[in-house]
PDB file of N, CA and C in Angstrom:
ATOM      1  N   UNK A   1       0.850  -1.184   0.000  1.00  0.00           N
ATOM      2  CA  UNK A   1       0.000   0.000   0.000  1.00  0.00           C
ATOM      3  C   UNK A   1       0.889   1.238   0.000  1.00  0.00           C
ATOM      4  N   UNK A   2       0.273   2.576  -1.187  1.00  0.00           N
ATOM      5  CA  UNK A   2       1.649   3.089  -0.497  1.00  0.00           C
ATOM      6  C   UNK A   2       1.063   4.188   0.370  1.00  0.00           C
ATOM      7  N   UNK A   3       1.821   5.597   0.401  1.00  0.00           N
ATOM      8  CA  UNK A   3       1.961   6.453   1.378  1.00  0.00           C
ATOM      9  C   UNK A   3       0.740   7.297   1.245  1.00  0.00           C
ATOM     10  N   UNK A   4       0.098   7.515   2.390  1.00  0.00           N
ATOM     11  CA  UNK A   4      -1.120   9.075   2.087  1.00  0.00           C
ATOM     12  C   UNK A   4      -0.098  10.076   2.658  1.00  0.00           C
ATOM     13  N   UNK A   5      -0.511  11.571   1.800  1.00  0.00           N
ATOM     14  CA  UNK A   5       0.413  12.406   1.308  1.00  0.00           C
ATOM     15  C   UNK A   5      -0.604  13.155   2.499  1.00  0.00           C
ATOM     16  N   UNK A   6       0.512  13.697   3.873  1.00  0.00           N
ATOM     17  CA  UNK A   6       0.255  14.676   5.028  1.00  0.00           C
ATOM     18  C   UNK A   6      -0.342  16.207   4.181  1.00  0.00           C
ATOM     19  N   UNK A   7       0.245  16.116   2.914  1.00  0.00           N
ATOM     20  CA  UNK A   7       0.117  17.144   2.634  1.00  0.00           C
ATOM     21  C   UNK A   7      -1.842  17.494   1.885  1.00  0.00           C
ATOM     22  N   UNK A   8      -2.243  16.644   2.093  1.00  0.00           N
ATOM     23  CA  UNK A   8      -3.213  16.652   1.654  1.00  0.00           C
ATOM     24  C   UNK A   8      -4.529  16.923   2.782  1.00  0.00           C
ATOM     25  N   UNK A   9      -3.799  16.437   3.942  1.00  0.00           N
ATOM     26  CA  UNK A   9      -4.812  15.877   4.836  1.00  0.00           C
ATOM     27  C   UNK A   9      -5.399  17.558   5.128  1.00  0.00           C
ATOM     28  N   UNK A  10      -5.500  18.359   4.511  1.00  0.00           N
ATOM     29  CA  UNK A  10      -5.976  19.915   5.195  1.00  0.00           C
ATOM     30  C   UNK A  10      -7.195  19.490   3.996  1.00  0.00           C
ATOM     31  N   UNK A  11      -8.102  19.630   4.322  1.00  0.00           N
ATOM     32  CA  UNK A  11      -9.035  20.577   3.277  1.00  0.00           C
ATOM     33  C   UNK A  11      -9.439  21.167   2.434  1.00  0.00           C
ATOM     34  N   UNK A  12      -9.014  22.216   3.011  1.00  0.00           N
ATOM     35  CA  UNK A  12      -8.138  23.379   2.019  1.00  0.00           C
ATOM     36  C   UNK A  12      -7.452  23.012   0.333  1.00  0.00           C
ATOM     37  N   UNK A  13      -6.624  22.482   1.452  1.00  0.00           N
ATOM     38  CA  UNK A  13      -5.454  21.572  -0.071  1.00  0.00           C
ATOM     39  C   UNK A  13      -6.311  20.595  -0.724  1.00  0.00           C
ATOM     40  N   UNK A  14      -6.525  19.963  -0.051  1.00  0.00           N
ATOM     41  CA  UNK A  14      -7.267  18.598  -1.136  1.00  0.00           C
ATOM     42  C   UNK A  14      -8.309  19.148  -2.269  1.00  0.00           C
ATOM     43  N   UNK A  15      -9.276  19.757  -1.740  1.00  0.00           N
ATOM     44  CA  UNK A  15     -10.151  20.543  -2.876  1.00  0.00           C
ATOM     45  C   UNK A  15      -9.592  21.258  -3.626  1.00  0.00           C
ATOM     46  N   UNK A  16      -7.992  21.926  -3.445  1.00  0.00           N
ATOM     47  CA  UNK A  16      -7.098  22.972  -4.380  1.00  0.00           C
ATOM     48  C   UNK A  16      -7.107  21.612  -5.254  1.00  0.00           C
ATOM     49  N   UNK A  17      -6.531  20.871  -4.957  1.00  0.00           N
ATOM     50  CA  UNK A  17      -5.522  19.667  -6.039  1.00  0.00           C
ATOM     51  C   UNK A  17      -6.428  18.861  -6.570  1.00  0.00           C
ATOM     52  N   UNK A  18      -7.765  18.708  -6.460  1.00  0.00           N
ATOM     53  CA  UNK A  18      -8.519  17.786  -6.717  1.00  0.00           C
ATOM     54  C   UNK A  18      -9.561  18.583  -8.193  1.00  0.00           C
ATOM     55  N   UNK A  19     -10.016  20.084  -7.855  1.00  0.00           N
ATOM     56  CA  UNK A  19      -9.768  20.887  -8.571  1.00  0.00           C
ATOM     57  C   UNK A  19      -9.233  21.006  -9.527  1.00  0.00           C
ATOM     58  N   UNK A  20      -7.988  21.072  -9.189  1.00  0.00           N
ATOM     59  CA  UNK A  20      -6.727  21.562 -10.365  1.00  0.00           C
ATOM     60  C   UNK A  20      -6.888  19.522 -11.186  1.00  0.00           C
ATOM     61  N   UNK A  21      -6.804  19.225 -10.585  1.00  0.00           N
ATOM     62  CA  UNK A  21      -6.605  17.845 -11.737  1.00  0.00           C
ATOM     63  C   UNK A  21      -7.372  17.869 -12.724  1.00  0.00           C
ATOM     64  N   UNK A  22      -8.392  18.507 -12.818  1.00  0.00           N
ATOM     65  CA  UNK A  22      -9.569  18.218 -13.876  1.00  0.00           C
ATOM     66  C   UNK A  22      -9.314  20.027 -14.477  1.00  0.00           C
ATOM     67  N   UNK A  23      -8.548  20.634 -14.656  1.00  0.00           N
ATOM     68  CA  UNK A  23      -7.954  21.532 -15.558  1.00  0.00           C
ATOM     69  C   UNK A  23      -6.418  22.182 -15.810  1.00  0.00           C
ATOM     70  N   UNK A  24      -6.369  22.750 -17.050  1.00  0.00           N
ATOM     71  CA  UNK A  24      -4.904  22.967 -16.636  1.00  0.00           C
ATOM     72  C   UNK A  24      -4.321  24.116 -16.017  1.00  0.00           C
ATOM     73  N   UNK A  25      -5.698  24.856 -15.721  1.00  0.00           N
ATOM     74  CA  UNK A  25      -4.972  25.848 -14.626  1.00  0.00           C
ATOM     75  C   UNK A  25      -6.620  26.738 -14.631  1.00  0.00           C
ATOM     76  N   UNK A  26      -6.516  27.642 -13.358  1.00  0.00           N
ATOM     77  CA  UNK A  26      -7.583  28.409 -12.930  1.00  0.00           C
ATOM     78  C   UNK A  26      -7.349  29.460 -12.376  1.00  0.00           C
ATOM     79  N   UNK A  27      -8.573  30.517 -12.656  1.00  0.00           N
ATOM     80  CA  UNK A  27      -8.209  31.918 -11.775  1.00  0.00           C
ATOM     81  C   UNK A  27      -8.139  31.371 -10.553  1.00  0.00           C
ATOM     82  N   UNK A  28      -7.991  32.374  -9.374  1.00  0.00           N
ATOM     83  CA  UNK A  28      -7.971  32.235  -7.770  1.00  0.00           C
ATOM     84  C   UNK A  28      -9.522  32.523  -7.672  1.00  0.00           C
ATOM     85  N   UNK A  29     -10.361  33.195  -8.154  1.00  0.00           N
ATOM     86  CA  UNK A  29     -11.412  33.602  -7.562  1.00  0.00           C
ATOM     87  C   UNK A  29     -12.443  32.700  -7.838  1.00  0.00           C
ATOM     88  N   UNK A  30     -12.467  32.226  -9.019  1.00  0.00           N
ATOM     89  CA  UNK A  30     -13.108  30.923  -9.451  1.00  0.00           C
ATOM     90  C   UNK A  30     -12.600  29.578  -8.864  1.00  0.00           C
ATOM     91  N   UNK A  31     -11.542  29.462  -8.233  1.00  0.00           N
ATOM     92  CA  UNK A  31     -11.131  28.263  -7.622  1.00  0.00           C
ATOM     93  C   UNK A  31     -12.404  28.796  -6.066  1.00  0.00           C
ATOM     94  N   UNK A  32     -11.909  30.067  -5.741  1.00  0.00           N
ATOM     95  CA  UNK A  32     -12.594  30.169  -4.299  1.00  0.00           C
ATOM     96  C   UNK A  32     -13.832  29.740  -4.542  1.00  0.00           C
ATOM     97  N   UNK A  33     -14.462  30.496  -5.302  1.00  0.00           N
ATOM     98  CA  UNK A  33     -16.203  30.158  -5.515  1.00  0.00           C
ATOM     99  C   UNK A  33     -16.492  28.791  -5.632  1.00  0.00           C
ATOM    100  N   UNK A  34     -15.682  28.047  -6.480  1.00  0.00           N
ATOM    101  CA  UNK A  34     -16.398  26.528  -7.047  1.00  0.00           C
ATOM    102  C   UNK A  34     -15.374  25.697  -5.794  1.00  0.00           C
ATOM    103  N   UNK A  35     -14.765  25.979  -5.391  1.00  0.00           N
ATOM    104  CA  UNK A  35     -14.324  24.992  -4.223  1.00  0.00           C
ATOM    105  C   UNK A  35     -14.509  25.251  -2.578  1.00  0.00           C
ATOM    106  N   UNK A  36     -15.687  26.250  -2.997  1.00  0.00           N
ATOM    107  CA  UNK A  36     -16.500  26.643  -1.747  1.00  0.00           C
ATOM    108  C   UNK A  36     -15.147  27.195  -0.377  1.00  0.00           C
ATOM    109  N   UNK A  37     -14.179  27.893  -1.442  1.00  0.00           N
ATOM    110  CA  UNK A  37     -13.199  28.401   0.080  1.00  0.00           C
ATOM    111  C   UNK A  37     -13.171  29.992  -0.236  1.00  0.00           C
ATOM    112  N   UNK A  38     -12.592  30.193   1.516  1.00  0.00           N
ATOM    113  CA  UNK A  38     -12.280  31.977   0.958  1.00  0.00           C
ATOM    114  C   UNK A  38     -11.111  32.260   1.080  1.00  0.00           C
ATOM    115  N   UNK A  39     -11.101  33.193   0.282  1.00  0.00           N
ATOM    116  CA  UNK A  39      -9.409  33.835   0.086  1.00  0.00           C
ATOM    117  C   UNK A  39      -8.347  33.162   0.478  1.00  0.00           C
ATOM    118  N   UNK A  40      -8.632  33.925   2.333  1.00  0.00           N
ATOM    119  CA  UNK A  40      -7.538  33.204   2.954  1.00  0.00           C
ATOM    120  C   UNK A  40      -7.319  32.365   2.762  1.00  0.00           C
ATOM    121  N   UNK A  41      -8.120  30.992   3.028  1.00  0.00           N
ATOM    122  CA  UNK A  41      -7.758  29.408   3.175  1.00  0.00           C
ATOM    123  C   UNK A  41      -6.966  29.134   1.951  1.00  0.00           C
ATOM    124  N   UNK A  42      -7.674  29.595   0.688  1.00  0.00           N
ATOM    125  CA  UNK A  42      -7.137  29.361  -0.559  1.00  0.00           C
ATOM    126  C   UNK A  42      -5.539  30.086  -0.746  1.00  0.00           C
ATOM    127  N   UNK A  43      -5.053  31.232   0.088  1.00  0.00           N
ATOM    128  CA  UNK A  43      -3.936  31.553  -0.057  1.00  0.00           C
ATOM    129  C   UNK A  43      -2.858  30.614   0.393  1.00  0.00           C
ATOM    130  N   UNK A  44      -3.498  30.669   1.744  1.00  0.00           N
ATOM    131  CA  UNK A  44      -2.375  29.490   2.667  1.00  0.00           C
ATOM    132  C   UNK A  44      -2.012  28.324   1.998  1.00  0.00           C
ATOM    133  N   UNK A  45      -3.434  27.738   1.502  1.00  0.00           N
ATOM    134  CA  UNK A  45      -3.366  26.228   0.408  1.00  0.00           C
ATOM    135  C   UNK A  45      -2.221  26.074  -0.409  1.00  0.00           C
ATOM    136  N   UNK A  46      -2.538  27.450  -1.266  1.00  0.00           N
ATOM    137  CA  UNK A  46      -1.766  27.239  -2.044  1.00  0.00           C
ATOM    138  C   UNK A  46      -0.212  27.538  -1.903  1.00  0.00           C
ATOM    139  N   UNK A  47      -0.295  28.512  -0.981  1.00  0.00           N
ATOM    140  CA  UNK A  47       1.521  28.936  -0.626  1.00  0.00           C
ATOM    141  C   UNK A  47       2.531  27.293  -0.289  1.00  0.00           C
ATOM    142  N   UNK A  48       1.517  26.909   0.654  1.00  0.00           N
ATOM    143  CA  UNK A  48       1.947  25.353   1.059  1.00  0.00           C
ATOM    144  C   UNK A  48       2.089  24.337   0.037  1.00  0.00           C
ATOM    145  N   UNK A  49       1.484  24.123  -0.887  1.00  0.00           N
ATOM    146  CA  UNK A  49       1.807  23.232  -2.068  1.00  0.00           C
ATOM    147  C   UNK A  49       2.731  24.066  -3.400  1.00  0.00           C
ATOM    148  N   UNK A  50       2.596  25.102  -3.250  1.00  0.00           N
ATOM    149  CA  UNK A  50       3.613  25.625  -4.052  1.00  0.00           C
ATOM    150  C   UNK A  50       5.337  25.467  -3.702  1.00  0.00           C
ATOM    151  N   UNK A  51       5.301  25.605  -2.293  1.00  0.00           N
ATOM    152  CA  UNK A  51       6.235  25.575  -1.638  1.00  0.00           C
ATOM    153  C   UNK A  51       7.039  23.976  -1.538  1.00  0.00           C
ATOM    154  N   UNK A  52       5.634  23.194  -2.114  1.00  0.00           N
ATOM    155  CA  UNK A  52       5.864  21.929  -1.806  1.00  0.00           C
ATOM    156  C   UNK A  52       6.236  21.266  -3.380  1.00  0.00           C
ATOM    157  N   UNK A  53       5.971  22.290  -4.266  1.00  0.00           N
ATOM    158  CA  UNK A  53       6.062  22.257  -5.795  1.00  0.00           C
ATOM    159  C   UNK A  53       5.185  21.791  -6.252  1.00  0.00           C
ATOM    160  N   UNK A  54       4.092  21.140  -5.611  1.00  0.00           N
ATOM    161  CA  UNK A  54       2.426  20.754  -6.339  1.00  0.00           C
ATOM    162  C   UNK A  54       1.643  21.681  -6.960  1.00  0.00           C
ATOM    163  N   UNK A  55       2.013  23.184  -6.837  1.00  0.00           N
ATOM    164  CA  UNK A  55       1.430  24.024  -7.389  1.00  0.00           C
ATOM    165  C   UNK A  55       2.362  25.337  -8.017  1.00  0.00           C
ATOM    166  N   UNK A  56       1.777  25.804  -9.304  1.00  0.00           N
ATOM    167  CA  UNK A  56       2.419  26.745 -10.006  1.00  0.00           C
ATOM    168  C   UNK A  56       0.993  28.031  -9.832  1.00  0.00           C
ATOM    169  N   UNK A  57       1.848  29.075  -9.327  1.00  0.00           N
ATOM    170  CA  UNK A  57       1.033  30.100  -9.183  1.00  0.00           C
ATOM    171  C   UNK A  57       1.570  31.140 -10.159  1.00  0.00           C
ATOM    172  N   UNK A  58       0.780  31.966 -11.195  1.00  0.00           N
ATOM    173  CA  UNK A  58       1.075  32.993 -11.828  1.00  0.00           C
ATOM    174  C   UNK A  58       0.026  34.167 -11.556  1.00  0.00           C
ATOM    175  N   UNK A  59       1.088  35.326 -11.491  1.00  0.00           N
ATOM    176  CA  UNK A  59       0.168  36.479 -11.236  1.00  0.00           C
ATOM    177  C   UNK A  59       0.731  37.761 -12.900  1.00  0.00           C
ATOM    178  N   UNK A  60      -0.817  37.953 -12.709  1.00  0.00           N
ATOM    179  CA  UNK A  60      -0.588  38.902 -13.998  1.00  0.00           C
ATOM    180  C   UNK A  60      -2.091  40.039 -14.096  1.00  0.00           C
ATOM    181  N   UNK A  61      -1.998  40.266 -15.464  1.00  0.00           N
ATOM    182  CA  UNK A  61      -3.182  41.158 -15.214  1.00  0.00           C
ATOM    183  C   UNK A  61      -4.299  41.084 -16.337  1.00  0.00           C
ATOM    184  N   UNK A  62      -5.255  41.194 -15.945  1.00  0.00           N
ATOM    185  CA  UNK A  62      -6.500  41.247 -17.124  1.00  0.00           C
ATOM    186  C   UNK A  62      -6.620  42.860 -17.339  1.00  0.00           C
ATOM    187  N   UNK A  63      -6.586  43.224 -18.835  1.00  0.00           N
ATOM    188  CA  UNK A  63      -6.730  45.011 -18.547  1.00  0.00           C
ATOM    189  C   UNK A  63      -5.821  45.444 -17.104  1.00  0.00           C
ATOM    190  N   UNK A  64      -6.366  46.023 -16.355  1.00  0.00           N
ATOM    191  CA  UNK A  64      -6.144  47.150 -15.381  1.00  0.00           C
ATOM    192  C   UNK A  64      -6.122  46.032 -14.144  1.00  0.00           C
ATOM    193  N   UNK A  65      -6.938  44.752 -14.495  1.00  0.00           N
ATOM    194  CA  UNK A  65      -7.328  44.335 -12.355  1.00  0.00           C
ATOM    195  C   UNK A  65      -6.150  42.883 -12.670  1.00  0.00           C
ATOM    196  N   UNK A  66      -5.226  42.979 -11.624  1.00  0.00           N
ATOM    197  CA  UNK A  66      -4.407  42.080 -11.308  1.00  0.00           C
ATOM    198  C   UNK A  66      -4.885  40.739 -10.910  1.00  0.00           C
ATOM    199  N   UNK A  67      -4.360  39.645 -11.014  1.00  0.00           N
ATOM    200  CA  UNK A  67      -5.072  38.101 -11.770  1.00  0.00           C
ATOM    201  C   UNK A  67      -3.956  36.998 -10.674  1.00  0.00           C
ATOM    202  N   UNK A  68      -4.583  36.166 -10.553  1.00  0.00           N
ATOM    203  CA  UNK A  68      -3.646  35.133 -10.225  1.00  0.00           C
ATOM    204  C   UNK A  68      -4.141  33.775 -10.571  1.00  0.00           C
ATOM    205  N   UNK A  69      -3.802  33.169 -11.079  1.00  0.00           N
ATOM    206  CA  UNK A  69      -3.777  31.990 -11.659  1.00  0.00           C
ATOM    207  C   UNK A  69      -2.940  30.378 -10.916  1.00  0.00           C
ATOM    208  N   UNK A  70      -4.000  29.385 -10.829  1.00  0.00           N
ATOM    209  CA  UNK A  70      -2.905  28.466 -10.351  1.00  0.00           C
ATOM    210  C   UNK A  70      -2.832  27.173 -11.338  1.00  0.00           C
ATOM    211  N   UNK A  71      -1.978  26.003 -11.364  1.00  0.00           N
ATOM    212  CA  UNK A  71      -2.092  25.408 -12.162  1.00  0.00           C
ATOM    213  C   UNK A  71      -1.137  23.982 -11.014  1.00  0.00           C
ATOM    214  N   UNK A  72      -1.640  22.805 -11.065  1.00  0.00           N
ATOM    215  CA  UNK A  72      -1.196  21.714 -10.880  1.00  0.00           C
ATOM    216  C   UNK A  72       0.375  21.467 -11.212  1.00  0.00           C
ATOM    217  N   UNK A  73       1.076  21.040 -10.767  1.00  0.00           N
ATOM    218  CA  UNK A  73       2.447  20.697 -11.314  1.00  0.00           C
ATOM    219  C   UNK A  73       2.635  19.015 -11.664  1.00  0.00           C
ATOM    220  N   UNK A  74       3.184  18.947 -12.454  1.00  0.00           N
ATOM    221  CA  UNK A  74       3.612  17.365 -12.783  1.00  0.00           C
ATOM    222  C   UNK A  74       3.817  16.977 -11.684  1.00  0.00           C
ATOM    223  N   UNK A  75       4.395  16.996 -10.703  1.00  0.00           N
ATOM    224  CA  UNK A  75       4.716  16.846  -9.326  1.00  0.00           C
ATOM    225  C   UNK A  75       3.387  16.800  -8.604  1.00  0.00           C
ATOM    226  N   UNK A  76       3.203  17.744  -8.914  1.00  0.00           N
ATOM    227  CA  UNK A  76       1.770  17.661  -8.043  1.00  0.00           C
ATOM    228  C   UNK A  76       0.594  16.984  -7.685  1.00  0.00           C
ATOM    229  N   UNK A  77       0.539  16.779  -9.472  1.00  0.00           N
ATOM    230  CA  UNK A  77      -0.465  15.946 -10.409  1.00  0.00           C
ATOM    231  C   UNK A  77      -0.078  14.210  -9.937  1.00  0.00           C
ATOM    232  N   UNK A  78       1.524  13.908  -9.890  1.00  0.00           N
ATOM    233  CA  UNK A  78       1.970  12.640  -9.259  1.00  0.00           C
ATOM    234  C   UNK A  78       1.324  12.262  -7.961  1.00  0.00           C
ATOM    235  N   UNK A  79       1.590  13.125  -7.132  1.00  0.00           N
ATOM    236  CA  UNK A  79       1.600  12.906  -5.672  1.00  0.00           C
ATOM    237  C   UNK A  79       0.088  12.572  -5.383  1.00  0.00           C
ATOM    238  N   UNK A  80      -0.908  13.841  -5.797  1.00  0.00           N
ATOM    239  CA  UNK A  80      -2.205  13.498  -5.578  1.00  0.00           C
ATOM    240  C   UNK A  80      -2.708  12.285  -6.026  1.00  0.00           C
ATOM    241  N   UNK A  81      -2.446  11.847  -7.180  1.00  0.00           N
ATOM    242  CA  UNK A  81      -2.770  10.429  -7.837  1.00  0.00           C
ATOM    243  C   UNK A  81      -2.611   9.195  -6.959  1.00  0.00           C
ATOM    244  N   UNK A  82      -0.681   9.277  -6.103  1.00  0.00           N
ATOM    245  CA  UNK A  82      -0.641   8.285  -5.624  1.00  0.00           C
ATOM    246  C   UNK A  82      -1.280   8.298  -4.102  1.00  0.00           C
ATOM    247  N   UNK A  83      -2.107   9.296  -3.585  1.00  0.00           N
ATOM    248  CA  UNK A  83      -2.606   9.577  -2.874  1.00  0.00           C
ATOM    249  C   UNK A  83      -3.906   8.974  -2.373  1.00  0.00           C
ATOM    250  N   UNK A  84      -4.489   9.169  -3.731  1.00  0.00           N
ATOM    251  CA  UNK A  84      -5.738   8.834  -4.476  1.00  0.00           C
ATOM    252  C   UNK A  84      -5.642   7.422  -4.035  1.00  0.00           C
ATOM    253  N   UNK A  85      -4.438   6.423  -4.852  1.00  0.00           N
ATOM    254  CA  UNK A  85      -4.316   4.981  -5.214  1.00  0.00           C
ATOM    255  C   UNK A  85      -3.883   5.053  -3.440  1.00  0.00           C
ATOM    256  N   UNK A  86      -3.440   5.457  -2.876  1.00  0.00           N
ATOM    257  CA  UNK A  86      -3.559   4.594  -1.179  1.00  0.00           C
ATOM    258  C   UNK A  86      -4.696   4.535  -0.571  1.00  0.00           C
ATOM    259  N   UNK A  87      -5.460   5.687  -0.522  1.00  0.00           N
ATOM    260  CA  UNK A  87      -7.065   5.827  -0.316  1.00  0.00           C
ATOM    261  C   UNK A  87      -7.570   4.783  -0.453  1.00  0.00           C
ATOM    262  N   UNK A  88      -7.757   4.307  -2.152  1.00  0.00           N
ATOM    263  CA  UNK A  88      -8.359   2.840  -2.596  1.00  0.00           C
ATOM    264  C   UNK A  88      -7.696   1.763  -2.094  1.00  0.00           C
ATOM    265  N   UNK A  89      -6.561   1.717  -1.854  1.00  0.00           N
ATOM    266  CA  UNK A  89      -5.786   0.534  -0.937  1.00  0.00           C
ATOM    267  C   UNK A  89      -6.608   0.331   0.304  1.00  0.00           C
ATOM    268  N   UNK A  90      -6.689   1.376   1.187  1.00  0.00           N
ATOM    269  CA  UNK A  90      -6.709   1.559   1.931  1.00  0.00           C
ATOM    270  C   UNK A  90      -8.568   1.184   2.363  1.00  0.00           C
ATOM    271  N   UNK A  91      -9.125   1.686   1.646  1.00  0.00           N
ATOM    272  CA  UNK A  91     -10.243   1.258   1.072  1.00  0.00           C
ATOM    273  C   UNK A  91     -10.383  -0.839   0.738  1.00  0.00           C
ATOM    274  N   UNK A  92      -9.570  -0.894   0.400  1.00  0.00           N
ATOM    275  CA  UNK A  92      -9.594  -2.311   0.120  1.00  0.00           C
ATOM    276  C   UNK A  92      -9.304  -3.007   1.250  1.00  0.00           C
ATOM    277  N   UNK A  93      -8.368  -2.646   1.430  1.00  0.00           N
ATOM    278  CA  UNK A  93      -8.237  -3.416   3.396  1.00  0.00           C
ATOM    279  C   UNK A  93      -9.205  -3.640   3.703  1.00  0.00           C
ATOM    280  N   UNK A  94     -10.105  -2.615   4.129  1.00  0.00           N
ATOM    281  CA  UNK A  94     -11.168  -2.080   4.956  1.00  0.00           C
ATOM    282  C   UNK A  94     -12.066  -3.146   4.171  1.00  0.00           C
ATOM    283  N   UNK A  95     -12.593  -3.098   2.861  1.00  0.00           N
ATOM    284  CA  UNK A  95     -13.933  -4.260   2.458  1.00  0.00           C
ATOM    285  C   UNK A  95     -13.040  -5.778   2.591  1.00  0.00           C
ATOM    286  N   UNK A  96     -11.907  -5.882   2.565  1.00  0.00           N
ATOM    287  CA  UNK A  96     -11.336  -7.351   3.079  1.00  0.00           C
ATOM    288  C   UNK A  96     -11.699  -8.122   4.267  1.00  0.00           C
ATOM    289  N   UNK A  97     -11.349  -6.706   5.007  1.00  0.00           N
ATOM    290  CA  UNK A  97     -11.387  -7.200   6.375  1.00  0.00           C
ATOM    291  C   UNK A  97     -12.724  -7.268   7.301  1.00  0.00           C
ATOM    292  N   UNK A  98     -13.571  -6.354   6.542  1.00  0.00           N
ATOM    293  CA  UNK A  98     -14.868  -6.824   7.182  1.00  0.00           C
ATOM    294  C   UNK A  98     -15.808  -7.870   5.892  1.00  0.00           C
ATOM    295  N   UNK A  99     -15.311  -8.472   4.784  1.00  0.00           N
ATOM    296  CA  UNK A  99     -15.513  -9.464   4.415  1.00  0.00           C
ATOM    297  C   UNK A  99     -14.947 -10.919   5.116  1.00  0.00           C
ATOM    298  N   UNK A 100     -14.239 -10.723   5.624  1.00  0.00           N
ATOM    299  CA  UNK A 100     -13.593 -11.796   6.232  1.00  0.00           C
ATOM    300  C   UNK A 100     -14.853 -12.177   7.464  1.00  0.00           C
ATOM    301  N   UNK A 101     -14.787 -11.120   8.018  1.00  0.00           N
ATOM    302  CA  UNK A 101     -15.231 -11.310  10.002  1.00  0.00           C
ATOM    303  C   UNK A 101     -16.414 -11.878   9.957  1.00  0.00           C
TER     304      UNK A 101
END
């Protein structure tokens, strides 16, 4: 079985990365709205997986109003996956073992 990723276990993060897998990148404000977080949480999220290289943050501008953008990293995109696949491991134990009893 392999490892669940600490880095996931917030909230916060998991809905960032779970999110981001199903595009190749998103505003910040539309991540907040559709992943039901605010600002803050979504800042911290992401500083922490950026930091962790799971996430690529770009800031720029539309016209005149300043933009930030995030996007999954190959890295990122790895980790959550094998994250995913311990879950279902982990998951499998669990219907084994109360198939057994």
């Amino acid at each position: 079985m392999g490892e669940l990723n600490e880095l996931f276990a917030s909230l916060p993060r998991l809905k960032l990365v779970a999110f981001l897998d199903g595009c190749s990148e998103a505003e910040f404000l539309v991540v907040t709205e559709l992943c039901e977080l605010n600002k803050s949480a979504l800042s911290k999220a992401a500083a922490v997986l950026e930091a962790a290289g799971y996430v690529y943050v770009t800031k720029g501008y539309v016209g005149r109003k300043p933009k930030t953008w995030l996007a999954l990293t190959r890295k990122g995109r790895t980790a959550y996956h094998a994250h995913l696949d311990a879950l279902a491991a982990l998951t499998r134990k669990g219907t084994e073992t109360t198939s057994e009893s």
